[in-house]
PDB file of N, CA and C in Angstrom:
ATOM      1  N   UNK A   1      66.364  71.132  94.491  1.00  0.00           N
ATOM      2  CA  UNK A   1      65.034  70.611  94.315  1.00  0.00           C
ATOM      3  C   UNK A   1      64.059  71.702  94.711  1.00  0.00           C
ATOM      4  N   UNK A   2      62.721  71.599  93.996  1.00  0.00           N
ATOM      5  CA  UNK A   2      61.962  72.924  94.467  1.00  0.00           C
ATOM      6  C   UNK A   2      60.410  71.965  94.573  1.00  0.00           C
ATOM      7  N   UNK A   3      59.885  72.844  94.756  1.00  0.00           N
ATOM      8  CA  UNK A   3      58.428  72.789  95.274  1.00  0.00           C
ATOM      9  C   UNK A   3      57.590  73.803  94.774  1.00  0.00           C
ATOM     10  N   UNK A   4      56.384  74.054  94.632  1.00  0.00           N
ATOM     11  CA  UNK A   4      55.261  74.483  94.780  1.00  0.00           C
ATOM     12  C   UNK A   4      54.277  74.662  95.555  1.00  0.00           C
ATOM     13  N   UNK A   5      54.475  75.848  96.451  1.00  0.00           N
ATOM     14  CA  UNK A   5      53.914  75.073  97.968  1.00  0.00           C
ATOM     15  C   UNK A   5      52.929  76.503  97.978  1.00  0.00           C
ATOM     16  N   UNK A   6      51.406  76.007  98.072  1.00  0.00           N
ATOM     17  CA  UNK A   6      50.367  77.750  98.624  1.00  0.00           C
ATOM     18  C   UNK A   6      50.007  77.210  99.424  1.00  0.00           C
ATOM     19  N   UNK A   7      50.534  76.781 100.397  1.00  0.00           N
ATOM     20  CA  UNK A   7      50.230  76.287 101.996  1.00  0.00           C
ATOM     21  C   UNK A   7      51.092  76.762 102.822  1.00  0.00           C
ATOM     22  N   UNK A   8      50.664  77.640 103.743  1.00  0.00           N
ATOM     23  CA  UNK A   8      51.323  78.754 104.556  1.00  0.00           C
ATOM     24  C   UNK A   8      51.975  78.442 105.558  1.00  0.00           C
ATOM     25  N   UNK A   9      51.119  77.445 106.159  1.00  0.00           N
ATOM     26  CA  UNK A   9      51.451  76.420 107.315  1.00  0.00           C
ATOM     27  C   UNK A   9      52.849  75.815 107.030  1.00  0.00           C
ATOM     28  N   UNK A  10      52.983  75.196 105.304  1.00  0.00           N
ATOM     29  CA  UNK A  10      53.776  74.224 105.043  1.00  0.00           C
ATOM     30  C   UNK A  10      55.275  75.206 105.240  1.00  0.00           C
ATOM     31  N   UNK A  11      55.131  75.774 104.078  1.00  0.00           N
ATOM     32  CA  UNK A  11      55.959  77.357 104.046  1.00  0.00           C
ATOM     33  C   UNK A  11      56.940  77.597 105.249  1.00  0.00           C
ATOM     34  N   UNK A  12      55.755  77.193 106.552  1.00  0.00           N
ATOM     35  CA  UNK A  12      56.639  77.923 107.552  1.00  0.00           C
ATOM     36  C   UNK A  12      57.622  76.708 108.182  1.00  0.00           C
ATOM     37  N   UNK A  13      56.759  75.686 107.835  1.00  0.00           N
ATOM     38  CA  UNK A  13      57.262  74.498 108.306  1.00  0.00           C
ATOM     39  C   UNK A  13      59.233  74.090 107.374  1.00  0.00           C
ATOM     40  N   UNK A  14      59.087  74.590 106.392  1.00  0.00           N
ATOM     41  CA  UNK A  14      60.061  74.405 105.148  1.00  0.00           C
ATOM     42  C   UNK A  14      61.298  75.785 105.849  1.00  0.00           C
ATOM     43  N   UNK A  15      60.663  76.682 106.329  1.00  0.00           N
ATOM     44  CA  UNK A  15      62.070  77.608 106.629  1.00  0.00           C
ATOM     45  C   UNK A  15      62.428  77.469 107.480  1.00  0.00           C
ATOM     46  N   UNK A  16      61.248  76.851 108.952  1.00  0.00           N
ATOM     47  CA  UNK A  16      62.273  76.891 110.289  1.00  0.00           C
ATOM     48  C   UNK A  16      63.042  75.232 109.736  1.00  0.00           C
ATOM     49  N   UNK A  17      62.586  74.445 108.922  1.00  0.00           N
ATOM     50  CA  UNK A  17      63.285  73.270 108.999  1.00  0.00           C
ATOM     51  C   UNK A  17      64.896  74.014 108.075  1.00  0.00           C
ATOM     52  N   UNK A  18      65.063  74.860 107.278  1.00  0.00           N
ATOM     53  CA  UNK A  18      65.540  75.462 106.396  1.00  0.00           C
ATOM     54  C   UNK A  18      67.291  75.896 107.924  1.00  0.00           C
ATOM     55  N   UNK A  19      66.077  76.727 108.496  1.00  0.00           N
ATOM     56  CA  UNK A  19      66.985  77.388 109.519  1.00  0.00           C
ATOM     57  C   UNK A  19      67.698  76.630 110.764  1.00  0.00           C
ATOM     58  N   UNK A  20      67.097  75.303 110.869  1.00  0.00           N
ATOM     59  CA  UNK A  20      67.576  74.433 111.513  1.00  0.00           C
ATOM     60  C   UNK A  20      69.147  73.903 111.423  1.00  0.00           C
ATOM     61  N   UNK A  21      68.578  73.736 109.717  1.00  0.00           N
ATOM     62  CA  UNK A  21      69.830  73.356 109.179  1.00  0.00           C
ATOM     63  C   UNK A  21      71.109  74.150 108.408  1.00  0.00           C
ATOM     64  N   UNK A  22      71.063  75.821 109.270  1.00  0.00           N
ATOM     65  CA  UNK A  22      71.389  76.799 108.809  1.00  0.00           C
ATOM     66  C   UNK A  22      71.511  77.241 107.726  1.00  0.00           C
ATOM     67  N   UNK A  23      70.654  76.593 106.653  1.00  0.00           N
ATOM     68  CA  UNK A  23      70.364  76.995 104.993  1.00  0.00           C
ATOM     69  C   UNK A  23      69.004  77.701 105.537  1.00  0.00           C
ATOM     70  N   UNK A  24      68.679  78.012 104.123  1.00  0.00           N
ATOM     71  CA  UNK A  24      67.823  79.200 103.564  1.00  0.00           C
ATOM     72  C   UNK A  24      66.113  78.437 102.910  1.00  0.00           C
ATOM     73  N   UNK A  25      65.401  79.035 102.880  1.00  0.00           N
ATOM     74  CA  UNK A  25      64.210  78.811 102.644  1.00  0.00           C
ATOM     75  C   UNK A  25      64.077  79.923 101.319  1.00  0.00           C
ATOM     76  N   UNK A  26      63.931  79.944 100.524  1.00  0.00           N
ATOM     77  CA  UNK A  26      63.816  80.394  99.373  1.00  0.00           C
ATOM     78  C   UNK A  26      62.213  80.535  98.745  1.00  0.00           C
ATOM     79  N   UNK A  27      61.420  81.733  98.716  1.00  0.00           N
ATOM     80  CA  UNK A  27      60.157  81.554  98.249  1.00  0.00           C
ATOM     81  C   UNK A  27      59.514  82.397  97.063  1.00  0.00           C
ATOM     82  N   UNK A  28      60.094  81.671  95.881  1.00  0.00           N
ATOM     83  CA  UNK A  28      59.980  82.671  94.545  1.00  0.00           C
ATOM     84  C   UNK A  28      58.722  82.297  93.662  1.00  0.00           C
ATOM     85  N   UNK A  29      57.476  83.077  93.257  1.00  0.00           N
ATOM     86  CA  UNK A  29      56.658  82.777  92.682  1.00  0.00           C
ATOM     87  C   UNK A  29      56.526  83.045  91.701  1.00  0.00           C
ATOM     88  N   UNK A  30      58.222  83.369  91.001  1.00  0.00           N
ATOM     89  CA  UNK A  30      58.274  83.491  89.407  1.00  0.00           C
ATOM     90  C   UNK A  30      59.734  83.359  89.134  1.00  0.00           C
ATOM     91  N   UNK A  31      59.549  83.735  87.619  1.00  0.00           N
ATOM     92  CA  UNK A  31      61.225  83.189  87.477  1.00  0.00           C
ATOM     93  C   UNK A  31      62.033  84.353  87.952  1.00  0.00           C
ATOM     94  N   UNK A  32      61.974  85.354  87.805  1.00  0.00           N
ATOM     95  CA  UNK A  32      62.514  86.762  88.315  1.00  0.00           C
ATOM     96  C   UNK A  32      63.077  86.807  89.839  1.00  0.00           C
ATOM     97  N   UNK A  33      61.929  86.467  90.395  1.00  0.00           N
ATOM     98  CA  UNK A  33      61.835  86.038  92.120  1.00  0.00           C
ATOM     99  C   UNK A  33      62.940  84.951  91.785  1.00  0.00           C
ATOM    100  N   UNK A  34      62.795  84.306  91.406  1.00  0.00           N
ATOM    101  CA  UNK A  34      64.183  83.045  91.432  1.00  0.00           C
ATOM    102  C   UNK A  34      65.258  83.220  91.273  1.00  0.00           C
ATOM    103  N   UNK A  35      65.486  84.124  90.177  1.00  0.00           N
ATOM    104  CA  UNK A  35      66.923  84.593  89.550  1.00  0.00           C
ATOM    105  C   UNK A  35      67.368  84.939  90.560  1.00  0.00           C
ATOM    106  N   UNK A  36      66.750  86.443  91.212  1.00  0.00           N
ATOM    107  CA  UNK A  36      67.099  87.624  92.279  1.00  0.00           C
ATOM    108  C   UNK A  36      67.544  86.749  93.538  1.00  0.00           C
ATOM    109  N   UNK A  37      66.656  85.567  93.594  1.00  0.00           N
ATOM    110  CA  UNK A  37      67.159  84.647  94.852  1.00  0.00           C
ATOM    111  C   UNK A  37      67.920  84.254  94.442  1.00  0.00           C
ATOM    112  N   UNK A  38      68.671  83.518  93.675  1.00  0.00           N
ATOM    113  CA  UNK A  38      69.912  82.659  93.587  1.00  0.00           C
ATOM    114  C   UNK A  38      71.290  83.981  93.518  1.00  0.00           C
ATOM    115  N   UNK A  39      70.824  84.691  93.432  1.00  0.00           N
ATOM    116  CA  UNK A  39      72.145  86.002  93.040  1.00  0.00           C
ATOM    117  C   UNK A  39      72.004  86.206  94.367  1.00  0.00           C
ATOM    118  N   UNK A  40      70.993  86.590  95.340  1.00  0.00           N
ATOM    119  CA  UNK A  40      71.695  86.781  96.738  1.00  0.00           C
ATOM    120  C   UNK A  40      71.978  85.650  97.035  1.00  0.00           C
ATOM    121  N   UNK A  41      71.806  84.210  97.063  1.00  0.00           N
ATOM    122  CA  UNK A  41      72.029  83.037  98.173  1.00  0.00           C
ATOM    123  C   UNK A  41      73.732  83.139  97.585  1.00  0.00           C
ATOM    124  N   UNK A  42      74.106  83.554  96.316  1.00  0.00           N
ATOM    125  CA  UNK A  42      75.552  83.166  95.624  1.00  0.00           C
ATOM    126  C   UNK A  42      76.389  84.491  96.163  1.00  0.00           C
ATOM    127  N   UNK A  43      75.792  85.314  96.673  1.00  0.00           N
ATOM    128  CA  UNK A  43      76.795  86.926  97.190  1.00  0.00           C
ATOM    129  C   UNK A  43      76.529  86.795  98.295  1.00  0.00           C
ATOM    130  N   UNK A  44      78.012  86.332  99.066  1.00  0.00           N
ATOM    131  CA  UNK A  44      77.737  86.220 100.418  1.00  0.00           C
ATOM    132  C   UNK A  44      77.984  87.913 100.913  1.00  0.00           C
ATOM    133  N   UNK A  45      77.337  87.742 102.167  1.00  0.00           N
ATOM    134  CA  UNK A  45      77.372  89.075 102.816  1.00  0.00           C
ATOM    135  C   UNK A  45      78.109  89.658 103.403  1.00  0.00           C
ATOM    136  N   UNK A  46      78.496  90.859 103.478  1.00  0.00           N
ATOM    137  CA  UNK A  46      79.875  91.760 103.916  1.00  0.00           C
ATOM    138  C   UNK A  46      79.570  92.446 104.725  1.00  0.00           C
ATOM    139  N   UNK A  47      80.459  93.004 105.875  1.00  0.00           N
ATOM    140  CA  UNK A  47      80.595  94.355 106.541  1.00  0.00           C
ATOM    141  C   UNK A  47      81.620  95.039 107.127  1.00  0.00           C
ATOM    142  N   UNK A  48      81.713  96.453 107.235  1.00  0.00           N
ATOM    143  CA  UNK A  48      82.723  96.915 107.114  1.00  0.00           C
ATOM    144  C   UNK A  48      82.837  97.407 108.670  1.00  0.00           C
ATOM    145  N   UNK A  49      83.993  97.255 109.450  1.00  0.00           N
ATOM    146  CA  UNK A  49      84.438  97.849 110.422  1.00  0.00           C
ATOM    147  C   UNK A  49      85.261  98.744 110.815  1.00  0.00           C
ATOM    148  N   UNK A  50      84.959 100.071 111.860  1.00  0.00           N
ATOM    149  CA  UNK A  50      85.948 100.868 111.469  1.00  0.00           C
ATOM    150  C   UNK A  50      87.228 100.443 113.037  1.00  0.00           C
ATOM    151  N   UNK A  51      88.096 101.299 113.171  1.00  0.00           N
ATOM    152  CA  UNK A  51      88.811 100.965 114.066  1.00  0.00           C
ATOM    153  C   UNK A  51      88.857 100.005 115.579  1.00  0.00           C
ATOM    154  N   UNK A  52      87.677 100.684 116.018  1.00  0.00           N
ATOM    155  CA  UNK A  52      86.910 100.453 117.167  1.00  0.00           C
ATOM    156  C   UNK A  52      86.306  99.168 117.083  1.00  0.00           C
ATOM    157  N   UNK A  53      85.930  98.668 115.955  1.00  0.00           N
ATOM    158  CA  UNK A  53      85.390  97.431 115.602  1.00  0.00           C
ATOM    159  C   UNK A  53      83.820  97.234 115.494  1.00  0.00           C
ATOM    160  N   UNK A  54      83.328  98.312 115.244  1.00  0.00           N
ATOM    161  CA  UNK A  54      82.238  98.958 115.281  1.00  0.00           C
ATOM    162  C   UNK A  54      81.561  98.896 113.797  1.00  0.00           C
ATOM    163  N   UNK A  55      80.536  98.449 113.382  1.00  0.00           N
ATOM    164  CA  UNK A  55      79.935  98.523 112.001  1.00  0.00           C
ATOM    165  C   UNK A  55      79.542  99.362 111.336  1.00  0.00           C
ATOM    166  N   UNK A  56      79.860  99.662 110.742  1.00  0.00           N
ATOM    167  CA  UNK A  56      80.193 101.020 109.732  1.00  0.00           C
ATOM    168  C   UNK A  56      79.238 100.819 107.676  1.00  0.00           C
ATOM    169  N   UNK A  57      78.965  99.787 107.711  1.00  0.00           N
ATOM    170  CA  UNK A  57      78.447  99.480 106.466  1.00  0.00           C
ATOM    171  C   UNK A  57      78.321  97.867 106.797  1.00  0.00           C
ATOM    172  N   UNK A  58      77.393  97.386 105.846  1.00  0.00           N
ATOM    173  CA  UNK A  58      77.172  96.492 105.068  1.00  0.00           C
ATOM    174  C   UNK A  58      76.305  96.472 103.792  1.00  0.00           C
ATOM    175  N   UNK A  59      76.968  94.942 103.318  1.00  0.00           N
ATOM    176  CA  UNK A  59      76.300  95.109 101.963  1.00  0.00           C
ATOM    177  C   UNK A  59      76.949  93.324 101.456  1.00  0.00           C
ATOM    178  N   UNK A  60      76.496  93.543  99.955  1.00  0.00           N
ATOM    179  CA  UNK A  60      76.597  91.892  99.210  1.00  0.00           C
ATOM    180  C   UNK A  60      78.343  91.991  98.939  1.00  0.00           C
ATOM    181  N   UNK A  61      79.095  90.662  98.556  1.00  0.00           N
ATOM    182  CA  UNK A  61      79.621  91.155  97.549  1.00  0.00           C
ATOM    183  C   UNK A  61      79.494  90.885  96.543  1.00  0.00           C
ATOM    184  N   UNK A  62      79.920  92.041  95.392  1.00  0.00           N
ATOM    185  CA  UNK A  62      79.895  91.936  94.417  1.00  0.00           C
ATOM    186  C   UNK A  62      78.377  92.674  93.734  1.00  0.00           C
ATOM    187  N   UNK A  63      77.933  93.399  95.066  1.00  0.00           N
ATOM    188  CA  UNK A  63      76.532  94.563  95.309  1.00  0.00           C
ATOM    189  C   UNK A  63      76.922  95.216  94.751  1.00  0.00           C
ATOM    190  N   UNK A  64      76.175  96.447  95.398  1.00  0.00           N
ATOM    191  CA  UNK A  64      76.198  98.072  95.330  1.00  0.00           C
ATOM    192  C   UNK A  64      77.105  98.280  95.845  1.00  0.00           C
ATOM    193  N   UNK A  65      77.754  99.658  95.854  1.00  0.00           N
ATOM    194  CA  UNK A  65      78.906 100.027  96.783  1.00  0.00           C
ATOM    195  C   UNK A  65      78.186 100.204  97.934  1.00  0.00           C
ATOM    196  N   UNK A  66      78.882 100.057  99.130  1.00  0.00           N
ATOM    197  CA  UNK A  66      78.639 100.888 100.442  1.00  0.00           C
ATOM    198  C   UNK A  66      79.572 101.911 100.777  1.00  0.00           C
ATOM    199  N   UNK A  67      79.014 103.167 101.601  1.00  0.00           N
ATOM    200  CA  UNK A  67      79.711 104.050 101.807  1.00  0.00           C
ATOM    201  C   UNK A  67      80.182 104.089 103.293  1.00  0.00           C
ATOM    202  N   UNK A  68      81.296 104.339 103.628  1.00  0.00           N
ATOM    203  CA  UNK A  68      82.116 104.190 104.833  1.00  0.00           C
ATOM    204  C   UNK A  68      82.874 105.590 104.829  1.00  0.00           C
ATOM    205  N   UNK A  69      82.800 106.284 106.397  1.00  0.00           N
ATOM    206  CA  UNK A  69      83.690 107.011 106.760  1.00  0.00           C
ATOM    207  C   UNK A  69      84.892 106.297 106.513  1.00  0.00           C
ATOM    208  N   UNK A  70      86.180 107.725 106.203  1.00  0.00           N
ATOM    209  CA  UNK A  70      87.191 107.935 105.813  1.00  0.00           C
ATOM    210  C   UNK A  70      87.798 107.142 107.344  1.00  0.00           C
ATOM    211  N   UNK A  71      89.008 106.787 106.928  1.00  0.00           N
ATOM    212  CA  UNK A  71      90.146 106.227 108.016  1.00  0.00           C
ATOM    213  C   UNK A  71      90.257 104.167 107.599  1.00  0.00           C
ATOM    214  N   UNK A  72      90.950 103.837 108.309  1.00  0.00           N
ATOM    215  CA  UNK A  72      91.248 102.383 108.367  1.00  0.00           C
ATOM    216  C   UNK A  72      89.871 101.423 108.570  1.00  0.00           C
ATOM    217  N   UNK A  73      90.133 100.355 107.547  1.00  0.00           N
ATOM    218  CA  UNK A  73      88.595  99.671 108.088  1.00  0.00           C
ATOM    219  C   UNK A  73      89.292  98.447 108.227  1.00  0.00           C
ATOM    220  N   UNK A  74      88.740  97.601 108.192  1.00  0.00           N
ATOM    221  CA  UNK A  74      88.423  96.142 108.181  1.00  0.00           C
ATOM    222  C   UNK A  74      87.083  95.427 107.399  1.00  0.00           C
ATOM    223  N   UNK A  75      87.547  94.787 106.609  1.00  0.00           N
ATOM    224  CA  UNK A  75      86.663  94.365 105.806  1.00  0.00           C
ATOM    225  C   UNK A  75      86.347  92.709 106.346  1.00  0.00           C
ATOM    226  N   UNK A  76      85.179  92.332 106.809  1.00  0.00           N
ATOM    227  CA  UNK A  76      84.368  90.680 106.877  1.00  0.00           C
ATOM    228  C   UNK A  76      84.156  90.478 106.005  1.00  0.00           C
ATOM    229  N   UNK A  77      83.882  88.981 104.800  1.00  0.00           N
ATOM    230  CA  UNK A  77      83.091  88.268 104.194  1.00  0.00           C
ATOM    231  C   UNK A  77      82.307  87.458 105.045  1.00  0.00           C
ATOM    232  N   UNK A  78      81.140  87.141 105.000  1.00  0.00           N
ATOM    233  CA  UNK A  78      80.757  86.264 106.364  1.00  0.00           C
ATOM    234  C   UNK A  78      80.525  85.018 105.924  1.00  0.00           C
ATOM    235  N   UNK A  79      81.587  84.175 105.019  1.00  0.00           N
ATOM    236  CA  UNK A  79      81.573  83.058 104.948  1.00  0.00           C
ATOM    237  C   UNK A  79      81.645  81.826 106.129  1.00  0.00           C
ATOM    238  N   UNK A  80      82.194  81.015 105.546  1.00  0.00           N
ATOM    239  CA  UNK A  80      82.466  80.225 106.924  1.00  0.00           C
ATOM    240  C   UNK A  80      83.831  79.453 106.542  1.00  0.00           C
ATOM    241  N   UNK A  81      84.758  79.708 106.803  1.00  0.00           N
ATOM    242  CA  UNK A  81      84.891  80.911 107.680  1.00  0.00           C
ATOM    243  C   UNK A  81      85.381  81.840 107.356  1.00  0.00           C
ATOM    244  N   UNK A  82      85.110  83.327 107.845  1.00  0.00           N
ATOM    245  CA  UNK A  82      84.710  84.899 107.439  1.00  0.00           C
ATOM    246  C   UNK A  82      86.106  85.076 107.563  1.00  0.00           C
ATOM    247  N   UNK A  83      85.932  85.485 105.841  1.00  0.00           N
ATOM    248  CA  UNK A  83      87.744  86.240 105.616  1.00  0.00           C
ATOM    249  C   UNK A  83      87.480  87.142 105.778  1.00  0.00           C
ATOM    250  N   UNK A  84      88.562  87.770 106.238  1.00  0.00           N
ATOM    251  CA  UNK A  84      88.960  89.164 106.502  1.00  0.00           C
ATOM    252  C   UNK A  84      90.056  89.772 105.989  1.00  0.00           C
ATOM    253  N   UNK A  85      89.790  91.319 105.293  1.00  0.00           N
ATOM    254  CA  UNK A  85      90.745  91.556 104.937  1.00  0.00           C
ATOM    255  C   UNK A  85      90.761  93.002 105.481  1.00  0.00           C
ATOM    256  N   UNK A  86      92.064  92.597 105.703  1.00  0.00           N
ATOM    257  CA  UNK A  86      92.638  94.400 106.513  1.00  0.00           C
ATOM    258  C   UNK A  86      94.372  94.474 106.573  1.00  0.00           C
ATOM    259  N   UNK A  87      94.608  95.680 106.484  1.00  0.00           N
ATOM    260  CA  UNK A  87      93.538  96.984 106.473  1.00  0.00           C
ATOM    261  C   UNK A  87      93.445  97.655 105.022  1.00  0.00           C
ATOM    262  N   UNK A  88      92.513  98.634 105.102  1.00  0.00           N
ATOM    263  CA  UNK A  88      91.209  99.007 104.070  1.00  0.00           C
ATOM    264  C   UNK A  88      91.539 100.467 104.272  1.00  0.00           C
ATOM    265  N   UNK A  89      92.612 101.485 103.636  1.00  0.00           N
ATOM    266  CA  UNK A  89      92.810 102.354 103.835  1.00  0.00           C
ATOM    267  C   UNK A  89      91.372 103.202 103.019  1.00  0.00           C
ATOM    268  N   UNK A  90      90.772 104.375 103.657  1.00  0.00           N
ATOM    269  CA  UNK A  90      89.376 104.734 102.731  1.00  0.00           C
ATOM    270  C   UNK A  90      89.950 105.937 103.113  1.00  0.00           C
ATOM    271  N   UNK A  91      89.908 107.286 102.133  1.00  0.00           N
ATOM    272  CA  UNK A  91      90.280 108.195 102.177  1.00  0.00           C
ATOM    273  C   UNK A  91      89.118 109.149 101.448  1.00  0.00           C
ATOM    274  N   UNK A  92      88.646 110.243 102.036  1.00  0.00           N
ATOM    275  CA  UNK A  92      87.652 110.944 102.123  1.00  0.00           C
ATOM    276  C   UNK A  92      87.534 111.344 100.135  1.00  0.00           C
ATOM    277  N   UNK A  93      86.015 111.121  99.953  1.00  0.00           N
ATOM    278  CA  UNK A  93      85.841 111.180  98.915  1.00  0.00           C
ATOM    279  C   UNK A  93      86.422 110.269  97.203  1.00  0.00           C
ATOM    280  N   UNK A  94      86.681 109.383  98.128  1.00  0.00           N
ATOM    281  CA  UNK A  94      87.675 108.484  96.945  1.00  0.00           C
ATOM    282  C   UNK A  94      86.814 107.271  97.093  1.00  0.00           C
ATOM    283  N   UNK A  95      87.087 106.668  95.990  1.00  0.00           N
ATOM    284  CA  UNK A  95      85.852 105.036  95.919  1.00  0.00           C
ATOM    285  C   UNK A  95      87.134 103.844  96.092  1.00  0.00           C
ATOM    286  N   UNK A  96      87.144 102.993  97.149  1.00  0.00           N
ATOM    287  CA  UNK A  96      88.148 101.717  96.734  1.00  0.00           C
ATOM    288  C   UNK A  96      87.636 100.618  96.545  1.00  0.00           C
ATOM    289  N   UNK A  97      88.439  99.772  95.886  1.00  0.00           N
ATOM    290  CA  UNK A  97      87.606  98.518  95.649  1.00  0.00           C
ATOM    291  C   UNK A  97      88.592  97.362  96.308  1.00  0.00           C
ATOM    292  N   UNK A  98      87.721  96.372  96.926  1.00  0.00           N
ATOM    293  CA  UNK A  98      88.946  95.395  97.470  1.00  0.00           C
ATOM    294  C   UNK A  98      88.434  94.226  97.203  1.00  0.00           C
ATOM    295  N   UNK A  99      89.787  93.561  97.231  1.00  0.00           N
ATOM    296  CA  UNK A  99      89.833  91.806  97.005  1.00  0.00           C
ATOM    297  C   UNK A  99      90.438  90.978  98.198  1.00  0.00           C
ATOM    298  N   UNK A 100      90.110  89.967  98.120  1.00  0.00           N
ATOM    299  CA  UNK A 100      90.926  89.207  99.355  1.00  0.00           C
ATOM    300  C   UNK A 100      92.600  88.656  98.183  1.00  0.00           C
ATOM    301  N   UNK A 101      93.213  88.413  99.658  1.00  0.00           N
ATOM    302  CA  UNK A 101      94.321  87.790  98.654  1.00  0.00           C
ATOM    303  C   UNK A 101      95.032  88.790  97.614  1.00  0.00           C
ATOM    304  N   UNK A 102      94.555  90.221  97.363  1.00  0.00           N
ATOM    305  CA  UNK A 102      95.420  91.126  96.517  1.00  0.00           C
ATOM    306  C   UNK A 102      94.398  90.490  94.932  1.00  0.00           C
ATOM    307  N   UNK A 103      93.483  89.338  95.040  1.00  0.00           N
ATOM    308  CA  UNK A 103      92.321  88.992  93.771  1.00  0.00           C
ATOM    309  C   UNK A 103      92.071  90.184  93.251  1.00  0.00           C
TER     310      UNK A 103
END
């Protein structure tokens, strides 16, 4: 369901209620703005860890690539709940692509 809202007050009132309910507040004032929103709310968000467990990249999936130092990673989806897939062999100068499940 959507709205039409140029009330700023209301706006703010609509995302903390948004964030309450750990969904999203969405505020597109065209169709473009809309599209671009529904393609991020549908690519959940990723990040990459390297040994240490330390964050090393993020990004969408199904984004841009992100670039990660070479060695073993660990890959998050931050669904709920956040698959993980490891390990993520990355070898200097080479592009990999990964799936959960071997997908």
């Amino acid at each position: 369901m959507g709205f039409a809202l140029d009330d700023g007050a209301l706006k703010a009132t609509f995302r903390d209620r948004a964030g309450i309910g750990q969904s999203h507040y969405i505020d597109a004032g065209n169709a473009e703005e809309l599209r671009r929103a529904v393609v991020d709310a549908v690519q959940p968000p990723l990040r990459v860890l390297d040994r240490a467990g330390k964050v090393v990249a993020e990004g969408l999936v199904g984004g841009d690539p992100v670039s990660v130092p070479a060695g073993t990673e660990r890959v998050e989806v931050l669904t709920d709940p956040i698959r993980v897939i490891e390990p993520v062999a990355v070898q200097t100068g080479t592009e990999e692509r990964v799936a959960p499940d071997g997908a």
